[in-house]
PDB file of N, CA and C in Angstrom:
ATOM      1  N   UNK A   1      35.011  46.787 -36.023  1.00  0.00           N
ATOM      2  CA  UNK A   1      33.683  47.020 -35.494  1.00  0.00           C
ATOM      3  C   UNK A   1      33.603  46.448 -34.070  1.00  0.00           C
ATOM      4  N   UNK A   2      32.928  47.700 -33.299  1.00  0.00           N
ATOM      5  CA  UNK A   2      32.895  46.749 -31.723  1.00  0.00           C
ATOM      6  C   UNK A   2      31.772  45.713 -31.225  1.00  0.00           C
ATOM      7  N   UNK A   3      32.213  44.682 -30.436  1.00  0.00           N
ATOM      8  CA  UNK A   3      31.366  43.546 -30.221  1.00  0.00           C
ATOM      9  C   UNK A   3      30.368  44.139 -29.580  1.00  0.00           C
ATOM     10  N   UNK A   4      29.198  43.603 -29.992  1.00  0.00           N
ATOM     11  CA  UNK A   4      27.622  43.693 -29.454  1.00  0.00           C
ATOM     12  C   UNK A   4      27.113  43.005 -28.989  1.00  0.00           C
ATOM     13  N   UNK A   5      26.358  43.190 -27.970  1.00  0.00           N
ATOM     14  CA  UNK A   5      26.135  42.308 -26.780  1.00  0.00           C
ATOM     15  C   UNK A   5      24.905  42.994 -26.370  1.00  0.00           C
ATOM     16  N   UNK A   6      23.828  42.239 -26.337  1.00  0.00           N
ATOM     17  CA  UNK A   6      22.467  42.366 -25.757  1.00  0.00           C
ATOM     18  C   UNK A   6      22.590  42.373 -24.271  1.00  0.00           C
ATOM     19  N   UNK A   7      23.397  43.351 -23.665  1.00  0.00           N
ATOM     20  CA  UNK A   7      22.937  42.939 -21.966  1.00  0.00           C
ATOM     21  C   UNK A   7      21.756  43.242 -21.044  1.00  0.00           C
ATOM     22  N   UNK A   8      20.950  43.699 -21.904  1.00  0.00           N
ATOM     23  CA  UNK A   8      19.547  43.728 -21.201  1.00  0.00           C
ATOM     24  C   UNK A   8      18.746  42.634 -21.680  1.00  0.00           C
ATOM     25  N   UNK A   9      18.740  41.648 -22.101  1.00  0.00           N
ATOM     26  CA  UNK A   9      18.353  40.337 -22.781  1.00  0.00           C
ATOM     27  C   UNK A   9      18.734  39.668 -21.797  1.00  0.00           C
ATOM     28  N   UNK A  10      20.170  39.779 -21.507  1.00  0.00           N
ATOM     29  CA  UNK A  10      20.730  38.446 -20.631  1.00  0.00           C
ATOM     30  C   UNK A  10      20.859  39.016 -19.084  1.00  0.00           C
ATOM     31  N   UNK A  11      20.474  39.683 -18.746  1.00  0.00           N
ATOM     32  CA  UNK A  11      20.227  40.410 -17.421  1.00  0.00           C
ATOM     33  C   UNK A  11      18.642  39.748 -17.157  1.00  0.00           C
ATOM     34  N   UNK A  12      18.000  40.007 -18.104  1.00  0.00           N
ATOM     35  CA  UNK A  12      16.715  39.674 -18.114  1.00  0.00           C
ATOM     36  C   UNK A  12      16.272  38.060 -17.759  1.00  0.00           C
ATOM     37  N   UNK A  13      16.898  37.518 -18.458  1.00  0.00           N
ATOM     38  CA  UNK A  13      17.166  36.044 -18.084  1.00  0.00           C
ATOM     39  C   UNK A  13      17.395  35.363 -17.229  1.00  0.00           C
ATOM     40  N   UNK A  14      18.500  36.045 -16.735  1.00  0.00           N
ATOM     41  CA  UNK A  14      19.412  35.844 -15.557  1.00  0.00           C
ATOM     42  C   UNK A  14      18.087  35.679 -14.265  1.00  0.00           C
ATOM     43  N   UNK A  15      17.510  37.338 -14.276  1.00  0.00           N
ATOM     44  CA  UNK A  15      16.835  37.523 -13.211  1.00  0.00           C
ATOM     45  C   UNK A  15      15.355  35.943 -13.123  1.00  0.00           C
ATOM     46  N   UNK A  16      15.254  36.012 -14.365  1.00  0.00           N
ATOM     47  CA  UNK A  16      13.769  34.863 -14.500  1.00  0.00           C
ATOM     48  C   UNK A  16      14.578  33.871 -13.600  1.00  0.00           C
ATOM     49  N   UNK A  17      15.476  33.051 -14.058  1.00  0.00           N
ATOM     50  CA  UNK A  17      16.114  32.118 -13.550  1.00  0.00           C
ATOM     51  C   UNK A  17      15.890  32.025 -11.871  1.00  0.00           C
ATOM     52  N   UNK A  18      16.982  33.844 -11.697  1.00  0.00           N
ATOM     53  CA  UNK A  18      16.834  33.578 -10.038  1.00  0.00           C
ATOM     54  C   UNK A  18      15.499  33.586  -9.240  1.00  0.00           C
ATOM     55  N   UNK A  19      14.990  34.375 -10.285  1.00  0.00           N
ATOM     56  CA  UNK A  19      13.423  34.245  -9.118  1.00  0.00           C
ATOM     57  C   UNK A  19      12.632  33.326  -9.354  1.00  0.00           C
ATOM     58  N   UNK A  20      12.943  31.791 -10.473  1.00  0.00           N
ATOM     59  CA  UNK A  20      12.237  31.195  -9.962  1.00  0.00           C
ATOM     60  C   UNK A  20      12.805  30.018  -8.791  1.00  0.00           C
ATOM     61  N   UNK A  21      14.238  30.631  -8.621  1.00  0.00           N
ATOM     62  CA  UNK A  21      14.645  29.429  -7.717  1.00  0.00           C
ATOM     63  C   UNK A  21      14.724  30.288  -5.858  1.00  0.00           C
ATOM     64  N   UNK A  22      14.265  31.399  -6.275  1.00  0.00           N
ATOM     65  CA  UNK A  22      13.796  31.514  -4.800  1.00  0.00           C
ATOM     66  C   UNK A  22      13.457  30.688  -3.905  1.00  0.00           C
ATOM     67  N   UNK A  23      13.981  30.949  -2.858  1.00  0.00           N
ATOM     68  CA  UNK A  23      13.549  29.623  -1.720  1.00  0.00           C
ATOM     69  C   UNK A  23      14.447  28.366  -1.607  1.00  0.00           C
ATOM     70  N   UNK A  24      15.143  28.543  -2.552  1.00  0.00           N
ATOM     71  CA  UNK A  24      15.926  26.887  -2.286  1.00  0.00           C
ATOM     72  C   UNK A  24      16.970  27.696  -1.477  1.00  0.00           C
ATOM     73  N   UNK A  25      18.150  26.186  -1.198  1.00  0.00           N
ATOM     74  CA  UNK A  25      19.259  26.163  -0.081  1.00  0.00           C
ATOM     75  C   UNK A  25      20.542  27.005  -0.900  1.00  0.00           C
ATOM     76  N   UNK A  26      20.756  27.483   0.249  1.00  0.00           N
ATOM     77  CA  UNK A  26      22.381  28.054  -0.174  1.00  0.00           C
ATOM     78  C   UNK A  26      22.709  28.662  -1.302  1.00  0.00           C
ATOM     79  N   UNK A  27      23.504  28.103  -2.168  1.00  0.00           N
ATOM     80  CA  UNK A  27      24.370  29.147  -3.412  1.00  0.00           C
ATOM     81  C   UNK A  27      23.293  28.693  -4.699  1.00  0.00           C
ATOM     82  N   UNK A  28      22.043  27.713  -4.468  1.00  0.00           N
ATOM     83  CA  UNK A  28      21.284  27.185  -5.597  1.00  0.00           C
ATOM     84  C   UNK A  28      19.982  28.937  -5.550  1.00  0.00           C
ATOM     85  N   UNK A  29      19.853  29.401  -4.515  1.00  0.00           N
ATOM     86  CA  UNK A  29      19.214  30.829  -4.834  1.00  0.00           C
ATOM     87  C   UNK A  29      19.761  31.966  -5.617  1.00  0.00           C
ATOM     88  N   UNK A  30      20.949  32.138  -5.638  1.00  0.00           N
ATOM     89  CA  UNK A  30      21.380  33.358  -5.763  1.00  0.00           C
ATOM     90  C   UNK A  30      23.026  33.709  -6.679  1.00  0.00           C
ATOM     91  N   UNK A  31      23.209  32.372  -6.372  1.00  0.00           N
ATOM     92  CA  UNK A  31      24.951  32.199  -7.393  1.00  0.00           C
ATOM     93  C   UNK A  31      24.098  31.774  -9.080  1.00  0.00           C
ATOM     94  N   UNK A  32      25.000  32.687  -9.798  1.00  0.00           N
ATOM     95  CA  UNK A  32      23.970  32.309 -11.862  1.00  0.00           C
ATOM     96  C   UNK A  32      24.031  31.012 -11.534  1.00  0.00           C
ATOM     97  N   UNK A  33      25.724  30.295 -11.884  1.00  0.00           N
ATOM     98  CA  UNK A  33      25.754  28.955 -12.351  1.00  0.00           C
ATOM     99  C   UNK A  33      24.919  27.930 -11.775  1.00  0.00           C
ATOM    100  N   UNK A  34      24.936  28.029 -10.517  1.00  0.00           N
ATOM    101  CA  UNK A  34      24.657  27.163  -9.545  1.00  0.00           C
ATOM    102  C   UNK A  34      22.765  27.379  -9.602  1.00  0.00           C
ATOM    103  N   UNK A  35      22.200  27.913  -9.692  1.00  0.00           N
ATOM    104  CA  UNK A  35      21.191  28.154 -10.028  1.00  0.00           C
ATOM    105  C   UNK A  35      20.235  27.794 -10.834  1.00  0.00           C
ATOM    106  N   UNK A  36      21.135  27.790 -11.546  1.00  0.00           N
ATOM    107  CA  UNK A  36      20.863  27.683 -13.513  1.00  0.00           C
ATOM    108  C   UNK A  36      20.510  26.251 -13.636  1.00  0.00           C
ATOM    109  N   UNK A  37      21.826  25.606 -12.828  1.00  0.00           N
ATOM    110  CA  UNK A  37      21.605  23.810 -12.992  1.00  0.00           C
ATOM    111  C   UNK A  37      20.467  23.304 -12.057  1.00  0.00           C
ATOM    112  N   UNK A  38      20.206  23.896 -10.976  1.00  0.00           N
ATOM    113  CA  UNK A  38      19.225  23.828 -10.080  1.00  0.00           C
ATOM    114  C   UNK A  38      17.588  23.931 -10.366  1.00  0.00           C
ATOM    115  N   UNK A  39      17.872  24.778 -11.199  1.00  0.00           N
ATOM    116  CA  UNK A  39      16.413  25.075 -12.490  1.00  0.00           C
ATOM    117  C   UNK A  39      16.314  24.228 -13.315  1.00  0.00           C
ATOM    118  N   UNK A  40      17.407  23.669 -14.112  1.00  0.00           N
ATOM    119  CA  UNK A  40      16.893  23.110 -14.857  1.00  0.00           C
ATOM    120  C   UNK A  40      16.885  21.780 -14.250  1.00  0.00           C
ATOM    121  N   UNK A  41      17.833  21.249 -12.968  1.00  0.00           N
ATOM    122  CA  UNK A  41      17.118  19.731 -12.955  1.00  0.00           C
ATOM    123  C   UNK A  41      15.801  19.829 -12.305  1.00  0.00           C
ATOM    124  N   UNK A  42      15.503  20.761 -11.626  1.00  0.00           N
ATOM    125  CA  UNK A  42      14.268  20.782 -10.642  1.00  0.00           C
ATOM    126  C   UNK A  42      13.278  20.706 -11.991  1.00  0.00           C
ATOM    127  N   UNK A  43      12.904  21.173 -13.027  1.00  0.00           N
ATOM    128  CA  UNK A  43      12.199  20.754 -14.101  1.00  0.00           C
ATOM    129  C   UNK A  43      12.307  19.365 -14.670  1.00  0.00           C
ATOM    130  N   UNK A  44      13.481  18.943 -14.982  1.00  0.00           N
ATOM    131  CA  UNK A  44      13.103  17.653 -15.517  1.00  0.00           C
ATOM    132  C   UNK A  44      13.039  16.758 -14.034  1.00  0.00           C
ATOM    133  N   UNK A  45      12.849  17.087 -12.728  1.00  0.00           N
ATOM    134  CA  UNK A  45      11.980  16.372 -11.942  1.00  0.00           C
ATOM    135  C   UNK A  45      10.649  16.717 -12.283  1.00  0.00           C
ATOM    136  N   UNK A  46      10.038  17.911 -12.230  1.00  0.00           N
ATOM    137  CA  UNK A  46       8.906  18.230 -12.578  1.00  0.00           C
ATOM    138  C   UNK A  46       8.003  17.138 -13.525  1.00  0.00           C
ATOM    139  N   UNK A  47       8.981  17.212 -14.513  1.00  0.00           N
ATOM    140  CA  UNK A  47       8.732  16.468 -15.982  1.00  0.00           C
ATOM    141  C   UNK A  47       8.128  14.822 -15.561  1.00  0.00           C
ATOM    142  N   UNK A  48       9.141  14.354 -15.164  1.00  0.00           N
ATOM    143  CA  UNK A  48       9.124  12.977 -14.489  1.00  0.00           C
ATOM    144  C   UNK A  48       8.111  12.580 -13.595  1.00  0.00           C
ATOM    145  N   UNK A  49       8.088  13.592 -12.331  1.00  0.00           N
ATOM    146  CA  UNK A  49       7.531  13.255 -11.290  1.00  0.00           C
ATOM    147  C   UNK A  49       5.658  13.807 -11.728  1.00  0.00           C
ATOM    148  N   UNK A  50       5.969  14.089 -12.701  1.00  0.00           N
ATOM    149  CA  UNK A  50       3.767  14.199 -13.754  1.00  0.00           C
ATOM    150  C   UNK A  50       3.513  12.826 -13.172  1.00  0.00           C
ATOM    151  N   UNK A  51       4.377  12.210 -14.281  1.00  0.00           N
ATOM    152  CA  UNK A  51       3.906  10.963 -13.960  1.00  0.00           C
ATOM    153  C   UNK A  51       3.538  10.236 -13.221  1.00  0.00           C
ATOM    154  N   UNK A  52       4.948   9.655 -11.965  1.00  0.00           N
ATOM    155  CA  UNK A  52       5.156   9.314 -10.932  1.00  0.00           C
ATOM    156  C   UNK A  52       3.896   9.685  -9.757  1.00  0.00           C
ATOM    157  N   UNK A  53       3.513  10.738 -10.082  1.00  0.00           N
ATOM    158  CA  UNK A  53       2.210  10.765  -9.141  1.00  0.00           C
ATOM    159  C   UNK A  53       1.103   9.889  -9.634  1.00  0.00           C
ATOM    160  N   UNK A  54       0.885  10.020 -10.997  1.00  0.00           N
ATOM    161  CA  UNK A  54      -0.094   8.768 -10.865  1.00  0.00           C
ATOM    162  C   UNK A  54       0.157   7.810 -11.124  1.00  0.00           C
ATOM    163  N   UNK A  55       1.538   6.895 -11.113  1.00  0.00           N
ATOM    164  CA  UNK A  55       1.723   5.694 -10.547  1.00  0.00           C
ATOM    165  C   UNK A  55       1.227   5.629  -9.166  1.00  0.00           C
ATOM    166  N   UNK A  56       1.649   6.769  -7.907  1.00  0.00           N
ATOM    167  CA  UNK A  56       1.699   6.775  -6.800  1.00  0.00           C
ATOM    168  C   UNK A  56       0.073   7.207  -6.246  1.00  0.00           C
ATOM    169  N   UNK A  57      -0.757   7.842  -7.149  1.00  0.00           N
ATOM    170  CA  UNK A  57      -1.860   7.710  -6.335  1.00  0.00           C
ATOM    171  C   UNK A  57      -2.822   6.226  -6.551  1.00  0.00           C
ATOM    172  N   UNK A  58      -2.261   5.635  -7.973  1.00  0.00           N
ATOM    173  CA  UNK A  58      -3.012   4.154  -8.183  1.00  0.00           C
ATOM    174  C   UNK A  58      -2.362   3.046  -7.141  1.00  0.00           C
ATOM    175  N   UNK A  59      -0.830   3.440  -6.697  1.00  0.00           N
ATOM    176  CA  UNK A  59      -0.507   2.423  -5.658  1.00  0.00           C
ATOM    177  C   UNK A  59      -1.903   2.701  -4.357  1.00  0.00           C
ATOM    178  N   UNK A  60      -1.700   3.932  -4.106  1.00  0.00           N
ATOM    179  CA  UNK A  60      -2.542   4.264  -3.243  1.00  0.00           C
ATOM    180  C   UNK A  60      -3.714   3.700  -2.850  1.00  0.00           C
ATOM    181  N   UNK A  61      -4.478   3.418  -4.276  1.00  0.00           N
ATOM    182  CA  UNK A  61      -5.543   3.422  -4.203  1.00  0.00           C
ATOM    183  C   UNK A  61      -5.784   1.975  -3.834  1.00  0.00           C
ATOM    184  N   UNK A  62      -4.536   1.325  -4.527  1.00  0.00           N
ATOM    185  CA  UNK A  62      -4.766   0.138  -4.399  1.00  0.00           C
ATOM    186  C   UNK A  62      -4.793  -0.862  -2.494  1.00  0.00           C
ATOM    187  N   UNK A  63      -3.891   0.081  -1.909  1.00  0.00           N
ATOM    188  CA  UNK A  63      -3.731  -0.396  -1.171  1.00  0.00           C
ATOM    189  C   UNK A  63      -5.168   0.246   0.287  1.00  0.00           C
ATOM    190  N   UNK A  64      -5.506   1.354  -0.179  1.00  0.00           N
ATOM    191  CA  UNK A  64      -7.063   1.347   0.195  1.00  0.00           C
ATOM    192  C   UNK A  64      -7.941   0.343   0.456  1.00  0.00           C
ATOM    193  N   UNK A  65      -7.832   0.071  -1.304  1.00  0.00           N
ATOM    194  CA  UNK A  65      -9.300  -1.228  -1.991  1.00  0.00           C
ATOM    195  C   UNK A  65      -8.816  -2.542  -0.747  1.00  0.00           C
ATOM    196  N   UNK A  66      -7.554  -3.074  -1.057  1.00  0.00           N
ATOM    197  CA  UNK A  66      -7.176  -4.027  -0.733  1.00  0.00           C
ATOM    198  C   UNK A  66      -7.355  -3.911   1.202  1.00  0.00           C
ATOM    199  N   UNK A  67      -7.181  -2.958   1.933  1.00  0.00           N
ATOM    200  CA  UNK A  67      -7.587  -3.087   3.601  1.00  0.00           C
ATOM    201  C   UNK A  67      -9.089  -2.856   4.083  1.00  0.00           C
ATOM    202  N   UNK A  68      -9.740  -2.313   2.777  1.00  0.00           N
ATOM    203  CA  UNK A  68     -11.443  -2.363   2.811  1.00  0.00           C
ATOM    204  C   UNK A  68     -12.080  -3.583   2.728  1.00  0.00           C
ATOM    205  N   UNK A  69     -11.198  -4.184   1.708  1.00  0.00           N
ATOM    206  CA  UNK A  69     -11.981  -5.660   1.338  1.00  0.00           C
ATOM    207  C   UNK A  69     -11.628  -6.980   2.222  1.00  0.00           C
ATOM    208  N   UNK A  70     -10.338  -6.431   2.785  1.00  0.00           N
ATOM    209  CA  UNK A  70      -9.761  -7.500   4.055  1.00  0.00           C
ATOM    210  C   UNK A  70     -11.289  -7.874   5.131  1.00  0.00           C
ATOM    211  N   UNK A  71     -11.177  -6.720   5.533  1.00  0.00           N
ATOM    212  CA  UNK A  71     -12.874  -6.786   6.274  1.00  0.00           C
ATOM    213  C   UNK A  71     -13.352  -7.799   5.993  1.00  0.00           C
ATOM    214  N   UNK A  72     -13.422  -7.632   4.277  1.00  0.00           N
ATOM    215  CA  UNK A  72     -14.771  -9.169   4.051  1.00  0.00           C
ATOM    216  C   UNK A  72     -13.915 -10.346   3.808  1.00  0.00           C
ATOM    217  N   UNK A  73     -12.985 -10.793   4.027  1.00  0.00           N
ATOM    218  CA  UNK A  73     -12.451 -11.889   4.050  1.00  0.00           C
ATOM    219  C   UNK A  73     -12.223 -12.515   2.790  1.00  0.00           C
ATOM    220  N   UNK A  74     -11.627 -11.135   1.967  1.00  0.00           N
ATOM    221  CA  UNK A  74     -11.302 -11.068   0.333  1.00  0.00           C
ATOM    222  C   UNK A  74      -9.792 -10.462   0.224  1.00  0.00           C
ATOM    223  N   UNK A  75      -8.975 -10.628  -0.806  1.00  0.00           N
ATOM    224  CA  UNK A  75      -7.689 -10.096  -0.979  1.00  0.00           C
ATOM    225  C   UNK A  75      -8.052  -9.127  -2.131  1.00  0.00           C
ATOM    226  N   UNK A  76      -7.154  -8.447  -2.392  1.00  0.00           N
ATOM    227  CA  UNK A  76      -7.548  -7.090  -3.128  1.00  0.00           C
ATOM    228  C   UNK A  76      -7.540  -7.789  -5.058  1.00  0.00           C
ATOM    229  N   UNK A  77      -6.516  -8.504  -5.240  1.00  0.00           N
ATOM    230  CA  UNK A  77      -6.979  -9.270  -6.685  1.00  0.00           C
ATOM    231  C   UNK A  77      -7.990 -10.790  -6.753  1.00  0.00           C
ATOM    232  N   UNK A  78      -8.648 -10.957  -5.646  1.00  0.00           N
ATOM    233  CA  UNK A  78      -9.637 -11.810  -5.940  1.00  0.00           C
ATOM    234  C   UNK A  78     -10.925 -11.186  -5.896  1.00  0.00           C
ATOM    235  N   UNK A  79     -10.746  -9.406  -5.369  1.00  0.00           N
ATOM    236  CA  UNK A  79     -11.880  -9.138  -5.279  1.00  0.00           C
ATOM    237  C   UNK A  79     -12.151  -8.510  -6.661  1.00  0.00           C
ATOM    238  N   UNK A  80     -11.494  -7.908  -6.995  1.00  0.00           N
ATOM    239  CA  UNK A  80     -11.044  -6.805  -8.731  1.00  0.00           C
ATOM    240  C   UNK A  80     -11.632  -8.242  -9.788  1.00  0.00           C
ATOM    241  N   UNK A  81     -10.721  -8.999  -9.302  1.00  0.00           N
ATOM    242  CA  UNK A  81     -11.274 -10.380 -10.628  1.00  0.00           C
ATOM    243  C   UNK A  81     -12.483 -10.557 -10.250  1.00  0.00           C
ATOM    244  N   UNK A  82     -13.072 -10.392  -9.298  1.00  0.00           N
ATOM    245  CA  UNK A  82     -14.864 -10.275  -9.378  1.00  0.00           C
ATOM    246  C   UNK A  82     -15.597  -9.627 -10.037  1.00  0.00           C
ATOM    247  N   UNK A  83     -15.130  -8.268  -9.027  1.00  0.00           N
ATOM    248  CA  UNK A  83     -15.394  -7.355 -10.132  1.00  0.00           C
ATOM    249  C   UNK A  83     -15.195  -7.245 -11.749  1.00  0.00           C
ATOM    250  N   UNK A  84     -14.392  -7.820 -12.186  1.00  0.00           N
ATOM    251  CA  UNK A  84     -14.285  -7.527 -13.482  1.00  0.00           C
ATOM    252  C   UNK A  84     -15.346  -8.569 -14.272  1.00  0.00           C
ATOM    253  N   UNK A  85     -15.371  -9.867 -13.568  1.00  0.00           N
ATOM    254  CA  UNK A  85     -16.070 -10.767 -14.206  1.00  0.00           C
ATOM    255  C   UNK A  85     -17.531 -10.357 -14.199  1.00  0.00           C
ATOM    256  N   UNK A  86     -17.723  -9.786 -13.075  1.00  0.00           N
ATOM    257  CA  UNK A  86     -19.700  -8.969 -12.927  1.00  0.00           C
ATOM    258  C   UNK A  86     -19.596  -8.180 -13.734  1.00  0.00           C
ATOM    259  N   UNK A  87     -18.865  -7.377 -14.887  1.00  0.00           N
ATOM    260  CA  UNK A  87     -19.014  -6.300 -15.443  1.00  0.00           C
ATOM    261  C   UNK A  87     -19.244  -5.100 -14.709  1.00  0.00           C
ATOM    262  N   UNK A  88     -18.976  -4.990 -13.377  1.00  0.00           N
ATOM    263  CA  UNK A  88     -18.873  -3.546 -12.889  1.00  0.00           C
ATOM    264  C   UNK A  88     -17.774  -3.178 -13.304  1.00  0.00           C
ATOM    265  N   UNK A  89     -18.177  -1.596 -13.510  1.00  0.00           N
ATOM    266  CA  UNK A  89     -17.361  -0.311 -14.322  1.00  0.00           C
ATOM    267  C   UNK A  89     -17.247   0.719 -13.222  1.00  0.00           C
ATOM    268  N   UNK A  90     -16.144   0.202 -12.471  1.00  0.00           N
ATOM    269  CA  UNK A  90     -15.712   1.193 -11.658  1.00  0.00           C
ATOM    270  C   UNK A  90     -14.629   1.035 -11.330  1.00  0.00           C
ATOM    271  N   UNK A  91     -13.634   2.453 -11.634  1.00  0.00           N
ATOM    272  CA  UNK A  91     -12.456   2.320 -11.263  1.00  0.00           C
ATOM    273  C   UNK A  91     -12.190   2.435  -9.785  1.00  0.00           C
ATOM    274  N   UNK A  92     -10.934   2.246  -9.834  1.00  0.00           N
ATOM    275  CA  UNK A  92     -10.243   2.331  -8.606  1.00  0.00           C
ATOM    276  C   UNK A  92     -10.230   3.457  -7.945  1.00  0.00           C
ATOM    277  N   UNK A  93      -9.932   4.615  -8.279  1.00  0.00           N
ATOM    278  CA  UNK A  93     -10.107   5.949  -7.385  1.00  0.00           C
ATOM    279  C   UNK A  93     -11.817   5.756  -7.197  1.00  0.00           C
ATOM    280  N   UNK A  94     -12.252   5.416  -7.529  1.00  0.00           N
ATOM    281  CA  UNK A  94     -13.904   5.435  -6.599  1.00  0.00           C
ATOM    282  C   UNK A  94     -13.978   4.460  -6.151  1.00  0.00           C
ATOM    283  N   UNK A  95     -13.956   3.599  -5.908  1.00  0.00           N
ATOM    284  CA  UNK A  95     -13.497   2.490  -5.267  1.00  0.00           C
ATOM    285  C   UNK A  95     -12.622   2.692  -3.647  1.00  0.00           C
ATOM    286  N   UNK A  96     -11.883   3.266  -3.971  1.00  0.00           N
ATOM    287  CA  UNK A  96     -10.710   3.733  -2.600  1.00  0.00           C
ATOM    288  C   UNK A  96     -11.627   5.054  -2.400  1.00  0.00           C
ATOM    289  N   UNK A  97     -12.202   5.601  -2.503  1.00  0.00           N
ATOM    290  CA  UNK A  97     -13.114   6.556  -1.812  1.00  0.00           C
ATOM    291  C   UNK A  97     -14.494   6.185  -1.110  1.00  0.00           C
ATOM    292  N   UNK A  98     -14.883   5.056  -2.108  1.00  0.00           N
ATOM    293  CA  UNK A  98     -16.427   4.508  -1.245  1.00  0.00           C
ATOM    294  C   UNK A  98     -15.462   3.855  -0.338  1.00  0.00           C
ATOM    295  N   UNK A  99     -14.473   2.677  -0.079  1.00  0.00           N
ATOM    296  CA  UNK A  99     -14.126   2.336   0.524  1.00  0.00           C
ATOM    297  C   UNK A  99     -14.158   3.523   1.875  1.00  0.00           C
ATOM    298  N   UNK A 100     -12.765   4.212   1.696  1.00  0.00           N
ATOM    299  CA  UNK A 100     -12.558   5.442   3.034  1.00  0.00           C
ATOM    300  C   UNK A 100     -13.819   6.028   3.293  1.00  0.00           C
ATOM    301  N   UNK A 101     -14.915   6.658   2.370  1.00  0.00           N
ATOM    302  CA  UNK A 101     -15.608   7.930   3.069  1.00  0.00           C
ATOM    303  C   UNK A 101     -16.938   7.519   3.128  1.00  0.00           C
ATOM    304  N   UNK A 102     -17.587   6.461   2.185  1.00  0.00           N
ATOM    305  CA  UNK A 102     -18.781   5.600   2.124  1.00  0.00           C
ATOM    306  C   UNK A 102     -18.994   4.109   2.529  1.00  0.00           C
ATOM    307  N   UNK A 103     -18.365   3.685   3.572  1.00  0.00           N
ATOM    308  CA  UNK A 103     -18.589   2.274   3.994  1.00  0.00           C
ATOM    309  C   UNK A 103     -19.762   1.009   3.607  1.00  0.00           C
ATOM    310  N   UNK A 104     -20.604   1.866   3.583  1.00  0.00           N
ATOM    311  CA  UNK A 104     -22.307   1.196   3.201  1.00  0.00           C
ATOM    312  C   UNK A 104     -21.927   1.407   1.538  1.00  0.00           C
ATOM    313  N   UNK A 105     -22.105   2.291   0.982  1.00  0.00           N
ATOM    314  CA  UNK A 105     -21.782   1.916  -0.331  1.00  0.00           C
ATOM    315  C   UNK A 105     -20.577   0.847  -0.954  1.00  0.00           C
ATOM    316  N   UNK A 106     -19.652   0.839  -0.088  1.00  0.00           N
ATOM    317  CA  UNK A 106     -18.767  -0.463  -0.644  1.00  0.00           C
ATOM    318  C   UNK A 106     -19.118  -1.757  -0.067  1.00  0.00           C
ATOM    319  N   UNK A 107     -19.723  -1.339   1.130  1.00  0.00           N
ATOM    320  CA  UNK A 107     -20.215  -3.077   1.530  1.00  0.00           C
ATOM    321  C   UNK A 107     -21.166  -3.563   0.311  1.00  0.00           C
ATOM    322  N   UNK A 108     -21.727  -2.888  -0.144  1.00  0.00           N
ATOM    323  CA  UNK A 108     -22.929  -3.289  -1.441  1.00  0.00           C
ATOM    324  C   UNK A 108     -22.351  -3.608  -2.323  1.00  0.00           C
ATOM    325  N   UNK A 109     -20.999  -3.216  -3.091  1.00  0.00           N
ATOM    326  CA  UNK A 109     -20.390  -3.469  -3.780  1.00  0.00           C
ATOM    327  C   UNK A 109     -19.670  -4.905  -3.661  1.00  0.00           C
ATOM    328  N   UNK A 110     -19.175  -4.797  -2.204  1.00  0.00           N
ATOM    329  CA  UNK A 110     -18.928  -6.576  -2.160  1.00  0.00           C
ATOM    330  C   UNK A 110     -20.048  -7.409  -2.378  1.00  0.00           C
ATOM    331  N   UNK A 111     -20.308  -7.091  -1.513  1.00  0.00           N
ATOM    332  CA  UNK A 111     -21.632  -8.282  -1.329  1.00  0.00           C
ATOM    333  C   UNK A 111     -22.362  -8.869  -2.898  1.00  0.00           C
ATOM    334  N   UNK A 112     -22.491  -7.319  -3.559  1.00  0.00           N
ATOM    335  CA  UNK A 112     -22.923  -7.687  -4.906  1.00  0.00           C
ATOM    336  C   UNK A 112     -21.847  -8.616  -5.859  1.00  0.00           C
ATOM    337  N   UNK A 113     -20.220  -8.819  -5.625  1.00  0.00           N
ATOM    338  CA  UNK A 113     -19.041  -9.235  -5.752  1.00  0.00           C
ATOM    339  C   UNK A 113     -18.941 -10.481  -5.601  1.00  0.00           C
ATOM    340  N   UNK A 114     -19.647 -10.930  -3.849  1.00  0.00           N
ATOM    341  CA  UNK A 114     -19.615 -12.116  -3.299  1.00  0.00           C
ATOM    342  C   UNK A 114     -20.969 -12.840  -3.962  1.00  0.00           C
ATOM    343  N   UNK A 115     -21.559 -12.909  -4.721  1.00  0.00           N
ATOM    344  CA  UNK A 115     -22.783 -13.753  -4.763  1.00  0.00           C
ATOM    345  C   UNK A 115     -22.755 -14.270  -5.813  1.00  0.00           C
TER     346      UNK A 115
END
């Protein structure tokens, strides 16, 4: 009996692969093998780097809070341990935004911090 082989299955495949690595460098567009591995590590960066962004926007944020509050002649964990002890409920991404885009609203926030 002769061997059977789905080659419109794996043609099909093939093509998903290359078009989603359109755009990259050299033989990672358009060579199968080389491609193939290119896809799949560029996903498990994908995978990883979920995360890694919000490690990287809480560094962010932090380092916002912490050059807003310099102003008042506060470090960024003596001001948070204020905050936490007043029972204000506000995170950090609003926090690093009143800071940057609302100045008057975070000065109130210290001040209410400092007393």
């Amino acid at each position: 009996m002769p061997r059977s082989v789905n080659s419109v299955a794996s043609r099909a495949r093939r093509k998903k692969i290359l078009k989603e690595t359109k755009g990259y460098f050299g033989a990672r567009k358009n060579v199968w093998t080389v491609a193939k591995n290119a896809h799949e590590k560029g996903l498990s960066y994908a995978y990883r780097d979920r995360r890694v962004k919000k490690r990287n926007f809480r560094a962010l944020w932090i380092q916002r809070i912490n050059a807003a509050v310099r102003n008042y002649d506060m470090s960024y964990s003596e001001f948070m341990g204020k905050v936490h002890a007043k029972n204000i409920e506000i995170n950090r991404k609003t926090l690093a935004d009143l800071a940057m885009n609302h100045p008057k609203a975070f000065e109130a926030i210290v001040k209410t911090v400092k007393k």
